[in-house]
Protein backbone atom coordinates (compact mmCIF):
# COMPACT_ATOMS: atom_id res chain seq x y z
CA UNK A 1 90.11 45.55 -64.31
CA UNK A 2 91.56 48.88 -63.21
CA UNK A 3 91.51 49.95 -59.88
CA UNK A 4 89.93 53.61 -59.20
CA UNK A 5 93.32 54.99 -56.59
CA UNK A 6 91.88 57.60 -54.72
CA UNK A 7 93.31 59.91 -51.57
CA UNK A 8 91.38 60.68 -48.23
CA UNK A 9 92.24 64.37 -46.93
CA UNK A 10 91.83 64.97 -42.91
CA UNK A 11 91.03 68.63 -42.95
CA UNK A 12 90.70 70.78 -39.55
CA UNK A 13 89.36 74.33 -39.49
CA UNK A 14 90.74 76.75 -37.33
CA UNK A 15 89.55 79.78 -36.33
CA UNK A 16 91.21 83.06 -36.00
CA UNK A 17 89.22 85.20 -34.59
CA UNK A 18 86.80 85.16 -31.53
CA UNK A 19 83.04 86.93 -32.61
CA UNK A 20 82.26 89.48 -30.72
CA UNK A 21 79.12 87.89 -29.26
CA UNK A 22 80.96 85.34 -27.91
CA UNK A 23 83.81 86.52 -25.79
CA UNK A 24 84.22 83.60 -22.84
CA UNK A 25 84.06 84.94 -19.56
CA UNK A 26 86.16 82.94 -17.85
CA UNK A 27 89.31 82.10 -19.26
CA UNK A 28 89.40 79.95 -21.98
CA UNK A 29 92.14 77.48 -23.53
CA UNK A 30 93.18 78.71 -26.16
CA UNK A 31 93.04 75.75 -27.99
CA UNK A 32 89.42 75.85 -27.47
CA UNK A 33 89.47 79.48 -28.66
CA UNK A 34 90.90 77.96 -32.21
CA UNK A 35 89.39 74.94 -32.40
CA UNK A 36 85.84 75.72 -32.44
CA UNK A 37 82.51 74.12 -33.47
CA UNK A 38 81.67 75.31 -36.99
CA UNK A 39 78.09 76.58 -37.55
CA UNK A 40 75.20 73.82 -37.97
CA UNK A 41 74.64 75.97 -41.43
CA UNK A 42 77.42 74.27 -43.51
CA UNK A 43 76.63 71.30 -45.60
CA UNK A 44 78.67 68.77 -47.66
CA UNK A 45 77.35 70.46 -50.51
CA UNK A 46 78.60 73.86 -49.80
CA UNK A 47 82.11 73.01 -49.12
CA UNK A 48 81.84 71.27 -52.76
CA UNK A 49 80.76 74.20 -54.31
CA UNK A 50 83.21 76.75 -52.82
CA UNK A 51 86.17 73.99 -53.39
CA UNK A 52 84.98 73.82 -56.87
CA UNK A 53 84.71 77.72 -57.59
CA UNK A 54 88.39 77.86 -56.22
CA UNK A 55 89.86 75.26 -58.45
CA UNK A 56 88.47 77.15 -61.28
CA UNK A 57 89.84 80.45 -60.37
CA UNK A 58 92.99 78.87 -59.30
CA UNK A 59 93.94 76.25 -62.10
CA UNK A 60 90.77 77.34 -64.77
CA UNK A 61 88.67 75.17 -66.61
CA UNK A 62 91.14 72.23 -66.66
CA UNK A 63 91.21 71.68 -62.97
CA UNK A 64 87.70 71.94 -62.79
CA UNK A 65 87.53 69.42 -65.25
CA UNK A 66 89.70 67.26 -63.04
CA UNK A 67 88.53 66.56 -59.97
CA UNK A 68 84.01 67.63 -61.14
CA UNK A 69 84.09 63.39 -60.77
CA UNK A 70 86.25 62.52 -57.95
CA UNK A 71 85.66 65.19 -55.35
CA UNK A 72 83.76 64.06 -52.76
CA UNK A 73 83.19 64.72 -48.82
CA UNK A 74 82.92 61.31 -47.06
CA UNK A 75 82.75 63.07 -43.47
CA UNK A 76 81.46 66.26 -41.78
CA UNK A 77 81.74 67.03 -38.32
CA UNK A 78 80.50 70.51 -37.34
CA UNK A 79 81.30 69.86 -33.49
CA UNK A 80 85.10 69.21 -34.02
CA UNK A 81 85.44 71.22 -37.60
CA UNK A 82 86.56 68.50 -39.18
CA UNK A 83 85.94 67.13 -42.26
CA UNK A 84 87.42 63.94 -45.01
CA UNK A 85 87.22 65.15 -48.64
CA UNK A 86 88.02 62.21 -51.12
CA UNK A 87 89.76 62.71 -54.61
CA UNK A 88 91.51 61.24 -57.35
CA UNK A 89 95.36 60.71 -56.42
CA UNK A 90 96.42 62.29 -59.96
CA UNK A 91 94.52 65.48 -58.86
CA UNK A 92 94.34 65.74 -54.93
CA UNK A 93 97.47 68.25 -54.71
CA UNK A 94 94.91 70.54 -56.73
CA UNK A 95 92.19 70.39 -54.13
CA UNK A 96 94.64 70.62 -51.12
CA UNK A 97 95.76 74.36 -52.98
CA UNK A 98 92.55 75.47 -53.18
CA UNK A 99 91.80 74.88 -49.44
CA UNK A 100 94.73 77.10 -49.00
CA UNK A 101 93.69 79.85 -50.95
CA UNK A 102 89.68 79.61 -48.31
CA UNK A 103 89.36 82.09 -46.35
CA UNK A 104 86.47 81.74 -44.44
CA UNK A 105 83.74 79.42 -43.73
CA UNK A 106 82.07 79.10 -46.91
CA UNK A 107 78.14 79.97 -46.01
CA UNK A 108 76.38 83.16 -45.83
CA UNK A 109 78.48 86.05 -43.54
CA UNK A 110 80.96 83.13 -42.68
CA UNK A 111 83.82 83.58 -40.24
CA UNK A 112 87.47 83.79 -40.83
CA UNK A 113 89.02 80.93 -40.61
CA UNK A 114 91.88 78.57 -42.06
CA UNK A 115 91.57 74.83 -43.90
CA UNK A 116 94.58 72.66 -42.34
CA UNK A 117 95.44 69.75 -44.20
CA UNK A 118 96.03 67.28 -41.33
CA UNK A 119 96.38 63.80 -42.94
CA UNK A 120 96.65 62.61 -46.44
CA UNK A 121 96.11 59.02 -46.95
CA UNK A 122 95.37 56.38 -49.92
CA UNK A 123 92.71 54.96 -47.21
CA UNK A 124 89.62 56.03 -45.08
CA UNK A 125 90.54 53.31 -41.98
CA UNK A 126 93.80 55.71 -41.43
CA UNK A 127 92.35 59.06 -42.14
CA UNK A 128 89.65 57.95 -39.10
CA UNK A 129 92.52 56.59 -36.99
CA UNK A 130 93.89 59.90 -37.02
CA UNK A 131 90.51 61.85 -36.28
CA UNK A 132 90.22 59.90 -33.70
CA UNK A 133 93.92 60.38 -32.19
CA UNK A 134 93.69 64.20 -33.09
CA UNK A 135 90.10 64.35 -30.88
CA UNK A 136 92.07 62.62 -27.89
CA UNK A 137 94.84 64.55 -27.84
CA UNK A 138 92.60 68.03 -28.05
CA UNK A 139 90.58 66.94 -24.92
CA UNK A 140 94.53 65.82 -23.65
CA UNK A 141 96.03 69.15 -24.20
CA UNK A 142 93.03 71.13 -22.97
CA UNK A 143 92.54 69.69 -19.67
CA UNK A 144 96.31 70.00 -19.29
CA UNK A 145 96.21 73.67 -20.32
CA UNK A 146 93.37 74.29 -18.25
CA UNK A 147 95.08 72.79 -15.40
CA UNK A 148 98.10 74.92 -15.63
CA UNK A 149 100.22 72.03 -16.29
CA UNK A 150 100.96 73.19 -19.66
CA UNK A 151 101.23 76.46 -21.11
CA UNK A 152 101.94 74.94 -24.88
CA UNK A 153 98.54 73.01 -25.86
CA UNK A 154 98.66 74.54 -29.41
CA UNK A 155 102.03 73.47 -29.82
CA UNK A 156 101.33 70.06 -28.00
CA UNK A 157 98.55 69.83 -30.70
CA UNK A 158 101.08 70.58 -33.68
CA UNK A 159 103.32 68.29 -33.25
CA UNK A 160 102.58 64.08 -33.66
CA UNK A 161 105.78 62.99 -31.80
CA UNK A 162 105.34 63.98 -28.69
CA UNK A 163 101.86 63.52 -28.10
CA UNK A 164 101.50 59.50 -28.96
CA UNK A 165 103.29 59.08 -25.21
CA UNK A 166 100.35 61.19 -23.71
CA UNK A 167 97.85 59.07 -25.79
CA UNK A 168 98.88 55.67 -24.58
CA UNK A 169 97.35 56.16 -21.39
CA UNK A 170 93.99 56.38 -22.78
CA UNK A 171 94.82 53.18 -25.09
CA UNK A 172 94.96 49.27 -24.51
CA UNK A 173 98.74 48.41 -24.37
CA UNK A 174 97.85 45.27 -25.87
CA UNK A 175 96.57 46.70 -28.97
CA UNK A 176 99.84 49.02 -29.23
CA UNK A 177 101.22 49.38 -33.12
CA UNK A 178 104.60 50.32 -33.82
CA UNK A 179 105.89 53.70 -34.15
CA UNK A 180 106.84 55.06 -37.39
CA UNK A 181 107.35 58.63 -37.01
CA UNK A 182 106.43 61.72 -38.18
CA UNK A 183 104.74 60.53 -41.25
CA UNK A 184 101.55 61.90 -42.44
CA UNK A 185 101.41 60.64 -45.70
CA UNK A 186 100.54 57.14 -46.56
CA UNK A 187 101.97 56.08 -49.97
């Protein structure tokens, strides 16, 4: 029996713009300013269909042909604007172009905003390990930068290096795993 190999995308949306509505009045991170909650309007359903329109104006009717059975979101978070998209491995690099080419949210009058890849893996368990370490480290970086300890909590956010020494406080030292680097990408 043949086993279905499929990859797990961690995808962030970031915001690049502030609505006009919604100026903050006091100062605000500005790591909070990017990473905002997405509107309670988008569904599963239409990130599938704008991901699906793209393919086919990017790669025609083959790539839609390739990932119409594999494409699937496992995970939607509106609160962190995050969300786990599954695919075929053959065809994932497909999907991860056409998440490039989004522009904004895709529901009615939807903001600007930009799909970052965060994670590829050929498992779920890791692709929720690193939601998880990505959440930590935003609440990390903000109360730092809203402390005026740091002035770089984008950048602290960015890179993985770093930030897995700030993380360990939060973490049982006895359930500690071993540092490989900068991967992202399980094989």
């Amino acid at each position: 029996m043949v086993r279905l190999k499929d990859r797990y995308l961690l995808v962030n949306i970031v915001y690049s713009d502030v609505p006009a509505g919604q100026q903050p009045k006091a100062p605000a991170s500005d790591l909070l300013v990017y990473n905002q909650p997405t509107t309670s309007e988008l569904r599963p359903q239409h990130l599938l269909k704008a991901l699906r329109s793209e393919v086919a104006s990017l790669f025609g009717d083959c790539g839609s042909g390739a990932i119409d059975r594999s494409l699937q979101v496992k995970y939607l978070s509106t609160a962190t604007s995050t969300f786990i998209l599954r695919i075929s491995r053959a065809h994932y690099r497909l999907v991860w172009a056409a998440l490039s080419f989004l522009h904004q949210v895709p529901v009615k009058n939807g903001r600007p905003c930009i799909f970052r890849v965060v994670r590829v893996s050929g498992t779920i368990r890791k692709v929720e390990e690193e939601c998880v370490r990505r959440a930590k480290l935003m609440i990390l970086a903000a109360k730092r930068e809203m402390s005026g300890k740091s002035s770089d909590a984008l950048g602290a956010l960015l890179r993985g290096k770093d930030n897995s020494r700030s993380l360990t406080m939060l973490e049982d030292p006895d359930e500690s795993e071993p540092d490989y680097g900068d991967a992202m990408y399980d094989g």
